[in-house]
N, C-alpha and C. Protein backbone atom coordinates (compact mmCIF):
# COMPACT_ATOMS: atom_id res chain seq x y z
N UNK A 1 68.60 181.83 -231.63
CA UNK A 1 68.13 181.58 -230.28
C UNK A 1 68.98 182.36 -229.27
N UNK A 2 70.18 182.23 -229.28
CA UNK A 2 71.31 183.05 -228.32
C UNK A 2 70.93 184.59 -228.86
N UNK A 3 70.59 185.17 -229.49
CA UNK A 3 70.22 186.57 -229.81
C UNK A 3 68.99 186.95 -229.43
N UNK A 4 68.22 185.93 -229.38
CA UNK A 4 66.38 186.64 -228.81
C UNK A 4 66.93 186.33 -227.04
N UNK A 5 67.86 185.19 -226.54
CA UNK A 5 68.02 185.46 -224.81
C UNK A 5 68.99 186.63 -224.22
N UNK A 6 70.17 187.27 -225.25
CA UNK A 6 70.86 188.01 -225.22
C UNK A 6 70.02 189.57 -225.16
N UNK A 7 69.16 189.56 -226.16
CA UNK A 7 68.18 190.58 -226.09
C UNK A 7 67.13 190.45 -224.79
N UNK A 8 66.67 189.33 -224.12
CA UNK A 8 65.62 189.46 -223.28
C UNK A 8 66.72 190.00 -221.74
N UNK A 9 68.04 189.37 -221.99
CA UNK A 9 68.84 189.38 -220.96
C UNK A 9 69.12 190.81 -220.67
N UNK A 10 68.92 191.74 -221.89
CA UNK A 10 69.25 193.10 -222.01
C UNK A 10 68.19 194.16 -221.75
N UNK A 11 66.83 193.68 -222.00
CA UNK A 11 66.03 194.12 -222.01
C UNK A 11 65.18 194.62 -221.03
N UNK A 12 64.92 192.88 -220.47
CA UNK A 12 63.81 192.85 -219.07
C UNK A 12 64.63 193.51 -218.09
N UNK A 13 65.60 193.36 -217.62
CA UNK A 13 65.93 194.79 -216.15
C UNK A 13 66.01 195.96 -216.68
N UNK A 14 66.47 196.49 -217.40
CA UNK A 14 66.34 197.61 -218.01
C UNK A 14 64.86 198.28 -217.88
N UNK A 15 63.57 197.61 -218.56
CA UNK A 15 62.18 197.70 -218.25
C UNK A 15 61.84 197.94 -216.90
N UNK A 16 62.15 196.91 -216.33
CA UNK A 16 62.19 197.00 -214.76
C UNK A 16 62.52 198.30 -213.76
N UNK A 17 63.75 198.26 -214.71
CA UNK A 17 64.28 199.69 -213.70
C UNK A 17 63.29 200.76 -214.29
N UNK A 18 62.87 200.87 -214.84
CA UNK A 18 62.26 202.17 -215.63
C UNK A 18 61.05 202.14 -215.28
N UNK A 19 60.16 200.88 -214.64
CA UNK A 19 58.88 200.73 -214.21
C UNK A 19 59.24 200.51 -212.54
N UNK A 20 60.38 200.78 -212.19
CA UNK A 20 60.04 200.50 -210.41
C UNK A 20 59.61 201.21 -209.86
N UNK A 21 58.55 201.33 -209.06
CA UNK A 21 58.07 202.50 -208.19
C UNK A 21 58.79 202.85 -207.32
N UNK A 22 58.39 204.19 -206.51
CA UNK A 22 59.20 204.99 -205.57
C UNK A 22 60.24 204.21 -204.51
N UNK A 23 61.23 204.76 -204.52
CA UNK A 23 62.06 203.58 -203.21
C UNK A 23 61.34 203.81 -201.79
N UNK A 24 60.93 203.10 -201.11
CA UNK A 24 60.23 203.01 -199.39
C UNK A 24 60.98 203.77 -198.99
N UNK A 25 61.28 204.65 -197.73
CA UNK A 25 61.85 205.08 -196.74
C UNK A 25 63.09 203.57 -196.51
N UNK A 26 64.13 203.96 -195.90
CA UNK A 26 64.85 202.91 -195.31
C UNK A 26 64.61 202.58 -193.87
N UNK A 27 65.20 201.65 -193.19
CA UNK A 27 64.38 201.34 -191.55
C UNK A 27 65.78 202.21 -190.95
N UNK A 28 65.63 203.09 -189.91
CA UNK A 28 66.90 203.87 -189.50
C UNK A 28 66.73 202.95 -187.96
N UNK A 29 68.41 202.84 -187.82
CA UNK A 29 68.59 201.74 -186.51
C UNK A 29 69.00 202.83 -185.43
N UNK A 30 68.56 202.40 -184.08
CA UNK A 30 68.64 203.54 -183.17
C UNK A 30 68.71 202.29 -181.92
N UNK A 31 69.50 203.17 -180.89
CA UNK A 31 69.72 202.17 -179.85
C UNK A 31 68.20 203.21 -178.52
N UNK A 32 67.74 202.35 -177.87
CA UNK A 32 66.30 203.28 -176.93
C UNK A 32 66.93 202.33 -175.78
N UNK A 33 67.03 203.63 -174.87
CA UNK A 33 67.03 203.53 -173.34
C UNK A 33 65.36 203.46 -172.55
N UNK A 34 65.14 202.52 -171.79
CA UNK A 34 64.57 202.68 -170.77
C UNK A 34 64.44 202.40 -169.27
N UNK A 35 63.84 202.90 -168.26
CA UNK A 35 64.22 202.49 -166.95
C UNK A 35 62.89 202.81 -166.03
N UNK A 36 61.80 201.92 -166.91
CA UNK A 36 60.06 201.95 -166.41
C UNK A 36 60.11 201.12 -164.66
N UNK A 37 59.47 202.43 -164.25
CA UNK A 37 59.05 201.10 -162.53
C UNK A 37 57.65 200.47 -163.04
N UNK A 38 57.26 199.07 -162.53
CA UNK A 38 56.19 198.35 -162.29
C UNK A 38 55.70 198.15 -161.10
N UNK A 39 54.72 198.28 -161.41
CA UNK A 39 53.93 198.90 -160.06
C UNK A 39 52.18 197.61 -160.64
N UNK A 40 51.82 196.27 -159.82
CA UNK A 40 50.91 195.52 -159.88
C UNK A 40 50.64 194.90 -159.09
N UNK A 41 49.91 193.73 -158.78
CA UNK A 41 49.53 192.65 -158.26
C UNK A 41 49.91 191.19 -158.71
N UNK A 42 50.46 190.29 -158.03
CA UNK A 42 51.41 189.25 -158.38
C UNK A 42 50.23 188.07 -157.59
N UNK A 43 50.42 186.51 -157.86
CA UNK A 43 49.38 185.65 -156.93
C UNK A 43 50.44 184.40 -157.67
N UNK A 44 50.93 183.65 -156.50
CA UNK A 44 51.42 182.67 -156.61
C UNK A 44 50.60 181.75 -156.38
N UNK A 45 50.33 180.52 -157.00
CA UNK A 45 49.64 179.68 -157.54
C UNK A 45 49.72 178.43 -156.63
N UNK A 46 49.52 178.40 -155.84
CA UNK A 46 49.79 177.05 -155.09
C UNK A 46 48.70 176.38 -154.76
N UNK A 47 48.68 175.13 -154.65
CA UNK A 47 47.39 174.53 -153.91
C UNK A 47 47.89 174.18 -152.17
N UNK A 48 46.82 174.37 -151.46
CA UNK A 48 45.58 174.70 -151.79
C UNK A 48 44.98 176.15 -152.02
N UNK A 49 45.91 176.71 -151.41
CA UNK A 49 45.89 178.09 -151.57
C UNK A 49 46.45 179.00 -152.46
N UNK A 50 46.08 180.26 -152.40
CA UNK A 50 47.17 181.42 -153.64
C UNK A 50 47.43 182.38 -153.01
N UNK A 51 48.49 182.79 -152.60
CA UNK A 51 49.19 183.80 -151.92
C UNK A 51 49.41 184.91 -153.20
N UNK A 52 47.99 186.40 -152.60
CA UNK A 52 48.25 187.39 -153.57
C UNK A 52 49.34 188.90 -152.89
N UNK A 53 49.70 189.62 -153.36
CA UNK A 53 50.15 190.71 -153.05
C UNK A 53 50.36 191.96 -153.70
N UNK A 54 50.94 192.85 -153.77
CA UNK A 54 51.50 194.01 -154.52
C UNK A 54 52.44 193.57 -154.73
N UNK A 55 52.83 194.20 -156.21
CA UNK A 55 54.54 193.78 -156.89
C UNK A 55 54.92 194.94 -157.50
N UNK A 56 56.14 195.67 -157.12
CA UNK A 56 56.84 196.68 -157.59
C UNK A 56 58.79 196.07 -157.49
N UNK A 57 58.91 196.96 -158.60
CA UNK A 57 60.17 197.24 -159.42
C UNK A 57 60.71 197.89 -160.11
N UNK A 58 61.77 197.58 -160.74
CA UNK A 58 62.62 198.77 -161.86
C UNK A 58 62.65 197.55 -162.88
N UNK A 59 62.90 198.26 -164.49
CA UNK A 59 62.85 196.77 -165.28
C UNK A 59 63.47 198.01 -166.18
N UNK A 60 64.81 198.17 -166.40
CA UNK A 60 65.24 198.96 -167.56
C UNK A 60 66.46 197.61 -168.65
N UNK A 61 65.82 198.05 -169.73
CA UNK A 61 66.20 197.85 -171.20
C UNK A 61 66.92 198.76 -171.79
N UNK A 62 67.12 198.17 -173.26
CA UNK A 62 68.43 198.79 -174.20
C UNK A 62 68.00 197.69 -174.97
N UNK A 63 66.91 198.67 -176.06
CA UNK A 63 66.37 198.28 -177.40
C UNK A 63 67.00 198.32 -178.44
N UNK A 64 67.85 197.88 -179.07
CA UNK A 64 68.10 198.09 -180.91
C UNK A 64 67.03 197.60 -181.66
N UNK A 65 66.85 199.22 -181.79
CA UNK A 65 65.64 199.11 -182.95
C UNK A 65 65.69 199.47 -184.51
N UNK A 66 64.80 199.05 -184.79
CA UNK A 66 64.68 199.61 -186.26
C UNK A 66 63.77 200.15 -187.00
N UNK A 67 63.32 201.11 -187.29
CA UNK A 67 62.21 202.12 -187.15
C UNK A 67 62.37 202.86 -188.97
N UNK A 68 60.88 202.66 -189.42
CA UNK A 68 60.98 203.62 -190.63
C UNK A 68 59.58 204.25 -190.45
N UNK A 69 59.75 205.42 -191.30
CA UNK A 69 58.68 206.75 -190.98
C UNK A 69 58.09 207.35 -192.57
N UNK A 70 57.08 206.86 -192.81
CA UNK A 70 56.51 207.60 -194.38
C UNK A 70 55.64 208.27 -193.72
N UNK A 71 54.55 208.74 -195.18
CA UNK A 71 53.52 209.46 -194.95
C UNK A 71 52.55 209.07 -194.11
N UNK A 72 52.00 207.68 -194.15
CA UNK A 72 50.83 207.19 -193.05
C UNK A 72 51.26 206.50 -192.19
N UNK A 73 52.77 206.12 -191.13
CA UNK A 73 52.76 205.75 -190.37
C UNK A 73 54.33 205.84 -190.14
N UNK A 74 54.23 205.24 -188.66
CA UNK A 74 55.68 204.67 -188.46
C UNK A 74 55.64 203.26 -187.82
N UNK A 75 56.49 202.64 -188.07
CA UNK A 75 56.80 201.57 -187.98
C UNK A 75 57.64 200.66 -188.12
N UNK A 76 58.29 199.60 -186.76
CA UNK A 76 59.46 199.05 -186.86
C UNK A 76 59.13 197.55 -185.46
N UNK A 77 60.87 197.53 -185.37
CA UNK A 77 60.98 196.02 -184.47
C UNK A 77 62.24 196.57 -184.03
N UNK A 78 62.68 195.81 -182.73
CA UNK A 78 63.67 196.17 -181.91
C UNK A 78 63.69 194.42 -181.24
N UNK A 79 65.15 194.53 -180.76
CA UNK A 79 65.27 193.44 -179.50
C UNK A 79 66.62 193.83 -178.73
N UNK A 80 66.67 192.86 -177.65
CA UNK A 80 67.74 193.48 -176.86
C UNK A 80 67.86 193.10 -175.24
N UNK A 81 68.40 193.76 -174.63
CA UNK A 81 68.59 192.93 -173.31
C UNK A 81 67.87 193.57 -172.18
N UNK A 82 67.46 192.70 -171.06
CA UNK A 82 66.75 194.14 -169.70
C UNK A 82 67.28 193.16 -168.69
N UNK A 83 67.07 194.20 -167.46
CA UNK A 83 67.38 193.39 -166.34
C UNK A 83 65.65 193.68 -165.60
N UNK A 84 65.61 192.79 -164.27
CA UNK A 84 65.32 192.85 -163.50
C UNK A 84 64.69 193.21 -161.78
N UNK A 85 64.47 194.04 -161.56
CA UNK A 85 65.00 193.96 -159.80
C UNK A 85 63.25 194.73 -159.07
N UNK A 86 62.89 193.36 -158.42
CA UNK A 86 61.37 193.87 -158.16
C UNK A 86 61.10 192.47 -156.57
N UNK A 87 60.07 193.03 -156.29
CA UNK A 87 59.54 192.35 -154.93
C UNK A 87 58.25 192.21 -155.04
N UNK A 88 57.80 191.33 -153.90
CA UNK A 88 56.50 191.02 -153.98
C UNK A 88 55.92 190.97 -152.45
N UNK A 89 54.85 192.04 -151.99
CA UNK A 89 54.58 191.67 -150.76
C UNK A 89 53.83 190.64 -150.48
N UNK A 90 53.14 189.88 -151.61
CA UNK A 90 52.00 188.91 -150.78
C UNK A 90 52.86 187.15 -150.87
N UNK A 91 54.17 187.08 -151.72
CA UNK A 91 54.36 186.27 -151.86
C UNK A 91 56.00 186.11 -151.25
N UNK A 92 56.07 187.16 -150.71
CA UNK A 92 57.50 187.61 -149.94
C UNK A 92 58.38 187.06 -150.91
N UNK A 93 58.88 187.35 -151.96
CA UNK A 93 59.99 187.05 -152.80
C UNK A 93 60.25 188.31 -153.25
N UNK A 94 62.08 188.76 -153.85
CA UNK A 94 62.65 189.38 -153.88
C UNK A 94 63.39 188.90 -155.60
N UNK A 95 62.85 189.65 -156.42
CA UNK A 95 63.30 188.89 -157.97
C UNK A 95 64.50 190.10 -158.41
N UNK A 96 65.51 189.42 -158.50
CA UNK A 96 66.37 190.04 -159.52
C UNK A 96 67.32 188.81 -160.62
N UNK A 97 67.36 189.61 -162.07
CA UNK A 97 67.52 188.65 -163.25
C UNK A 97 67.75 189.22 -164.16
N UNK A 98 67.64 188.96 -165.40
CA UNK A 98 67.13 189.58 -166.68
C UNK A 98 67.20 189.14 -167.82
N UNK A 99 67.11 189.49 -168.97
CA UNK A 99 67.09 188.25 -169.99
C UNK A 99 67.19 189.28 -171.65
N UNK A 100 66.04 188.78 -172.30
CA UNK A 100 66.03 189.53 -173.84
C UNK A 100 64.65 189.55 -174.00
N UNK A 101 64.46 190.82 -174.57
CA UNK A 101 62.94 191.29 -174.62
C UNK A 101 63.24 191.69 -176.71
N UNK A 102 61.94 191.28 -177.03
CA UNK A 102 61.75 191.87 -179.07
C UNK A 102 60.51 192.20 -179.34
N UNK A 103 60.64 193.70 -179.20
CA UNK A 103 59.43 194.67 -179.24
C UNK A 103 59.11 195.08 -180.91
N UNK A 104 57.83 195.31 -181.10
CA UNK A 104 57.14 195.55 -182.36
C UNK A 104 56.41 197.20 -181.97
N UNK A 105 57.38 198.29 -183.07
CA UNK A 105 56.47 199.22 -183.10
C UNK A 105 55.41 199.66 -183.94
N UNK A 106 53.96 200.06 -183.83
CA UNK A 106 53.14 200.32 -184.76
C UNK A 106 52.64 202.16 -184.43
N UNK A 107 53.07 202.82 -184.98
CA UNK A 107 52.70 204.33 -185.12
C UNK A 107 53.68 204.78 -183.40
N UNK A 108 52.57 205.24 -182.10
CA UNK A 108 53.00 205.46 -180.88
C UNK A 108 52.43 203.97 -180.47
N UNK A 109 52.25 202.88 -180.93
CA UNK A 109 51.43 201.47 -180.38
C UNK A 109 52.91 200.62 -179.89
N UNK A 110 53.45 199.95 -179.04
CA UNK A 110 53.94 198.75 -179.37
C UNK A 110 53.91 197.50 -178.46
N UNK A 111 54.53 196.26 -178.94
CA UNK A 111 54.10 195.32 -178.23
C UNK A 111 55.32 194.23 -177.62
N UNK A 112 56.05 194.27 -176.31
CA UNK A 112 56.82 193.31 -176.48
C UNK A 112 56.99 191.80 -175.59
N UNK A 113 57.18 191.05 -176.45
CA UNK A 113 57.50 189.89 -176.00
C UNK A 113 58.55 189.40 -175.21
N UNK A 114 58.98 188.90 -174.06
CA UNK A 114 60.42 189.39 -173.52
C UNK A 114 60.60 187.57 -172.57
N UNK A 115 61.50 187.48 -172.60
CA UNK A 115 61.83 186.00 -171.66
C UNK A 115 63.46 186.06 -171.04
N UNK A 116 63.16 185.29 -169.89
CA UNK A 116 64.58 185.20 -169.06
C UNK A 116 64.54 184.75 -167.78
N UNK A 117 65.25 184.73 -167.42
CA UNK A 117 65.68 184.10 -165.93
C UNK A 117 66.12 184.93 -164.38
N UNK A 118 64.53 184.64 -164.14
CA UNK A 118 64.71 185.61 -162.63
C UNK A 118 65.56 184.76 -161.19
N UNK A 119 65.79 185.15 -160.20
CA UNK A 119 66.33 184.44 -159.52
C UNK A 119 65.45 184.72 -158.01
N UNK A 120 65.13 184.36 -157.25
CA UNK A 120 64.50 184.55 -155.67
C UNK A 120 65.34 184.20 -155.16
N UNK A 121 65.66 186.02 -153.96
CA UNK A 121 67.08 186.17 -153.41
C UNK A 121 66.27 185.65 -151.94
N UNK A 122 65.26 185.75 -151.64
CA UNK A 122 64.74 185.60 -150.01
C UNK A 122 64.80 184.54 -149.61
N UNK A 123 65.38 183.60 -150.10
CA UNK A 123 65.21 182.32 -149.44
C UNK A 123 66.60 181.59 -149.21
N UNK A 124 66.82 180.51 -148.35
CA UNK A 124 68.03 180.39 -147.88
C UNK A 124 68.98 180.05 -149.08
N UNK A 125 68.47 179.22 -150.07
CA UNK A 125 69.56 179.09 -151.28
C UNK A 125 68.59 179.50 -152.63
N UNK A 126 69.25 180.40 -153.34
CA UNK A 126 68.33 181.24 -153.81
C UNK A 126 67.76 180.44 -155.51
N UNK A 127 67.02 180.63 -155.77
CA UNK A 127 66.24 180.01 -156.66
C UNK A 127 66.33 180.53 -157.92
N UNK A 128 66.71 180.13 -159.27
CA UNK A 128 66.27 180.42 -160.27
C UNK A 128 65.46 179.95 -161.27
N UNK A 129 64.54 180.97 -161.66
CA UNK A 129 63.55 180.58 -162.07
C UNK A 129 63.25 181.39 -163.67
N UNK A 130 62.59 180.66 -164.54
CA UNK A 130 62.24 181.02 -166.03
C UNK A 130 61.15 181.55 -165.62
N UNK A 131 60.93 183.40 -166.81
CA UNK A 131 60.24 184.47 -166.65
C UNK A 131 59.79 184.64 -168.21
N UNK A 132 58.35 184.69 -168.35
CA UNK A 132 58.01 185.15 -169.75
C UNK A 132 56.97 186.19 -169.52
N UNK A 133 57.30 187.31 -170.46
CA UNK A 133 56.50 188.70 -170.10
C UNK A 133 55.76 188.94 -171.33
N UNK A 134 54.66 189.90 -171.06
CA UNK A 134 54.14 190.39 -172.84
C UNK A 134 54.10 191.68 -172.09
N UNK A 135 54.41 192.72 -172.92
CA UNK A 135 54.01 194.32 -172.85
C UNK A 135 53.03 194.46 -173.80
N UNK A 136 51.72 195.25 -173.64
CA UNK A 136 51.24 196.02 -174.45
C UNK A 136 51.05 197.72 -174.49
N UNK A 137 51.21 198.43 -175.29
CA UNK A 137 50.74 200.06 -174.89
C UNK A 137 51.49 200.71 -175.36
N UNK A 138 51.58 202.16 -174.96
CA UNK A 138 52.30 203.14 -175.11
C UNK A 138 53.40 203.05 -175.77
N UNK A 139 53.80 203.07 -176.69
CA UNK A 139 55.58 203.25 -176.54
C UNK A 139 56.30 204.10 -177.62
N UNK A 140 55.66 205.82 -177.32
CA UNK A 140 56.02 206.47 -178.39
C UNK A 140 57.39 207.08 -178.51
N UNK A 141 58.01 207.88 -179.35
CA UNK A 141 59.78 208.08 -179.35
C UNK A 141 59.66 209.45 -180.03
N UNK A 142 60.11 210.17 -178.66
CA UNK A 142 59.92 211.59 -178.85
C UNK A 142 61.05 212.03 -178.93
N UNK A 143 62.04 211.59 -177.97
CA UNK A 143 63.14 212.04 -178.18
C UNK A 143 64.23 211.25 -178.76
N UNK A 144 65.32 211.17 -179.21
CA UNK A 144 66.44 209.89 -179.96
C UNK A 144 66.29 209.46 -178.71
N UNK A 145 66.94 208.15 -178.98
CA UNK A 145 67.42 207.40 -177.81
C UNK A 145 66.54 206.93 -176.46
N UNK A 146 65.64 207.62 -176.18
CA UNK A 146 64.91 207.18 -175.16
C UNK A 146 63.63 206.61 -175.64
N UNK A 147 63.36 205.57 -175.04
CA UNK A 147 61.73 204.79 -175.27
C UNK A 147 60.73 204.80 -174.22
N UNK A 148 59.37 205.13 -174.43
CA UNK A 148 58.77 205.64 -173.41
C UNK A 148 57.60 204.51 -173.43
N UNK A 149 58.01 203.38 -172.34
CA UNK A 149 56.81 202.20 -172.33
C UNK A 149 55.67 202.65 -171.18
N UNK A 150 54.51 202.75 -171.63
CA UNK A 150 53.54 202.93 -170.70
C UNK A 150 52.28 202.25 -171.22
N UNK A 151 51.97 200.77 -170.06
CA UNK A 151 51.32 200.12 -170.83
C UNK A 151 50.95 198.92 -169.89
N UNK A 152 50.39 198.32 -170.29
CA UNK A 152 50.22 196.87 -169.33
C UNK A 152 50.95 195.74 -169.39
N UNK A 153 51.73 195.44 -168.50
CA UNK A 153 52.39 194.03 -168.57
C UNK A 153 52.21 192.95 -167.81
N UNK A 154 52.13 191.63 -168.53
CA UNK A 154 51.72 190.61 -167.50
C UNK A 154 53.04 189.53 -167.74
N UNK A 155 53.28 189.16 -166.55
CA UNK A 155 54.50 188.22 -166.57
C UNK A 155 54.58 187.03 -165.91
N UNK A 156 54.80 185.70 -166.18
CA UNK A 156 54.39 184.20 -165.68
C UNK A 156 56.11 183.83 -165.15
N UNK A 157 55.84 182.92 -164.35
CA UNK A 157 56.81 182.18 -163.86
C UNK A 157 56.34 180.80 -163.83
N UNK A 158 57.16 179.79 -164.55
CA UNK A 158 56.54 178.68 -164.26
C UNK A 158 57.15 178.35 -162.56
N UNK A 159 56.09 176.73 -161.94
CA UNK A 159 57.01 176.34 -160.84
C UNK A 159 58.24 175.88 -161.15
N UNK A 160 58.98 175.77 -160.47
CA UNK A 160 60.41 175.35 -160.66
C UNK A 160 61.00 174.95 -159.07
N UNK A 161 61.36 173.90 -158.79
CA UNK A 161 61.76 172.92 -157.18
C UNK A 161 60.58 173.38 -156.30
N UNK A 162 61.21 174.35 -155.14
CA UNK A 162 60.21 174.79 -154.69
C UNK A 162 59.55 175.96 -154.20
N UNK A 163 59.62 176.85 -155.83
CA UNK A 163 59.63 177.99 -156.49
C UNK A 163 58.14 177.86 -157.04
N UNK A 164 56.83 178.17 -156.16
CA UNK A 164 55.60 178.11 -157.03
C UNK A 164 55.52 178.89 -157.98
N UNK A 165 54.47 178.51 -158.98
CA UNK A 165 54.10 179.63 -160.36
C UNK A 165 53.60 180.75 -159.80
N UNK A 166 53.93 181.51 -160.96
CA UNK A 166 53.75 183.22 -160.15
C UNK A 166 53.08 183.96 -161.96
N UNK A 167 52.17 184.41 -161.50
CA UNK A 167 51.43 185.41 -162.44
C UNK A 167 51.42 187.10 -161.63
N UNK A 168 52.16 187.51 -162.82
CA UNK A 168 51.83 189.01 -162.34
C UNK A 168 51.08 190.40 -163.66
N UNK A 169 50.21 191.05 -163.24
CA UNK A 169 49.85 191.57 -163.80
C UNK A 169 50.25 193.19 -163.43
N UNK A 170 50.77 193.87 -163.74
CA UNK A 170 50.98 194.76 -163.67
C UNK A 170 51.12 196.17 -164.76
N UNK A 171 51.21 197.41 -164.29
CA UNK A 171 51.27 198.66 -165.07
C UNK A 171 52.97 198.74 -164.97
N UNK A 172 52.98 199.22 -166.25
CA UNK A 172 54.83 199.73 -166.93
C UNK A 172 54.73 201.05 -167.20
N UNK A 173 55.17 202.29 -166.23
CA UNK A 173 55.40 203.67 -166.60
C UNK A 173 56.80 204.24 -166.70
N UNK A 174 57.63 204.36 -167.20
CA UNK A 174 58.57 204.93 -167.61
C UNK A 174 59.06 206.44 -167.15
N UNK A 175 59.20 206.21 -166.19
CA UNK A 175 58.87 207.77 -165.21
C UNK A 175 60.42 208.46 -165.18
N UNK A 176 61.25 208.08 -165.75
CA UNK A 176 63.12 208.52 -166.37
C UNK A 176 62.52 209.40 -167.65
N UNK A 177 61.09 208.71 -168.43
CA UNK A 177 61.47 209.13 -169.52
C UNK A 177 60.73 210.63 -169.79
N UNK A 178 59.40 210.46 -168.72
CA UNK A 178 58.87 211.24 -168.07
C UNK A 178 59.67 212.71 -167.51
N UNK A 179 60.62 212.59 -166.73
CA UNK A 179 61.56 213.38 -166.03
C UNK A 179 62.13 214.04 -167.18
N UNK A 180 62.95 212.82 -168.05
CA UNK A 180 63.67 213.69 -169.84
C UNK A 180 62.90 214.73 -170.41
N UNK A 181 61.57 214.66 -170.55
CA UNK A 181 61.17 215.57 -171.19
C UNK A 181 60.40 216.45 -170.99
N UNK A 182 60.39 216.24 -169.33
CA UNK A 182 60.26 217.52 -168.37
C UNK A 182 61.17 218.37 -168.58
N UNK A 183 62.26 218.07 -168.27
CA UNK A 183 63.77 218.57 -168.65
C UNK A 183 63.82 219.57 -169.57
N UNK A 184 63.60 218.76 -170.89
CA UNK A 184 63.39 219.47 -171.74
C UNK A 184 62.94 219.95 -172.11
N UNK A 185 61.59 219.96 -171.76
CA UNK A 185 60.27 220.97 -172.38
C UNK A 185 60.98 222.23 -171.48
N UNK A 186 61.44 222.54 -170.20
CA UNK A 186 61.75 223.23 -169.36
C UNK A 186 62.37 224.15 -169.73
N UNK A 187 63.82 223.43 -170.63
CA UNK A 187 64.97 223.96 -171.46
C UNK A 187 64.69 224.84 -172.63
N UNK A 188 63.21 224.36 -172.94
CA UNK A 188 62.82 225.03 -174.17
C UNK A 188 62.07 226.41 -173.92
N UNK A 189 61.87 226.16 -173.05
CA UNK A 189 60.48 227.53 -172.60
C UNK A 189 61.74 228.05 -172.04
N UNK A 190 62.72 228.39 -171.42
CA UNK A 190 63.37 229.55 -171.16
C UNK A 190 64.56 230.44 -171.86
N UNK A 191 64.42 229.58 -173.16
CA UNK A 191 64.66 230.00 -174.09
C UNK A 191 63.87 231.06 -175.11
């Protein structure tokens, strides 16, 4: 009995190794800069009324990601920290904050989920308030290090004292990353 488990003990990985298929690509970890303005429409939620407006900002991140690349695709996950710093004309608030955003890449597709704590500087004692965002769109990686989000984002605020709920829908263009590879395409042609 100890000689037929001694033999299977010897056997079966051995088999194994000799039947494993190709090793996958490994996931290569990369740190992605970005520094997208948002540029939307925001509507604070109040009864009886809803105070709408335009909402613009800066919202730059610092992704650690993790990214692998075969024959039919690329694909990975990242998370990491962003800040904040945006206004709102219809609801006169002034948001700066920031929190942790964990993005999913699919080919140039990705999607991220992001939460944190904004604060409203316009008011006499300033307010902080919980922020949950979704990105969808764009977010291809042309060059190391830089991430290029261009895409739709919508972001909720619950109420909080007397901080109404705030929905914003807005566009994410990445116009730093834009400029980079102006840069560089530039660098290349005069060469």
């Amino acid at each position: 009995m100890r000689a037929r488990f001694l033999w299977l003990a010897v056997f079966l990985p051995s088999t194994a190794l000799a039947d494993s298929p190709k090793k996958r690509p490994a996931f290569e970890e990369q740190a992605r800069f970005s520094a997208p303005f948002i540029l939307g429409v925001d509507a604070a939620l109040t009864s009886p009324s809803t105070a709408t407006g335009f909402y613009g900002g800066v919202r730059p991140e610092l992704v650690f990601a993790w990214s692998k690349e075969d024959v039919r695709s690329t694909a990975g996950f990242g998370f990491g920290p962003y800040a904040n710093f945006g206004g709102s004309t219809g609801t006169s608030q002034i948001w700066l904050g920031g929190g942790a955003t964990a993005v999913l890449y699919v080919g140039i597709f990705g999607v991220a989920l992001s939460g944190g704590i904004d604060c409203d500087w316009l008011r006499a004692v300033p307010n902080a308030s919980p922020v949950v965002g979704l990105f969808a769109g764009f977010r291809p990686r042309r060059i190391d290090d830089i991430d290029f989000p261009l895409g739709l984002r919508v972001d909720f605020r619950p109420p909080l004292g007397d901080v109404p709920a705030t929905f914003i829908v807005s566009a994410q263009v990445d116009v730093i990353g834009f400029v980079a590879v102006g840069m560089l395409m530039n660098l290349f042609h005069q060469h």
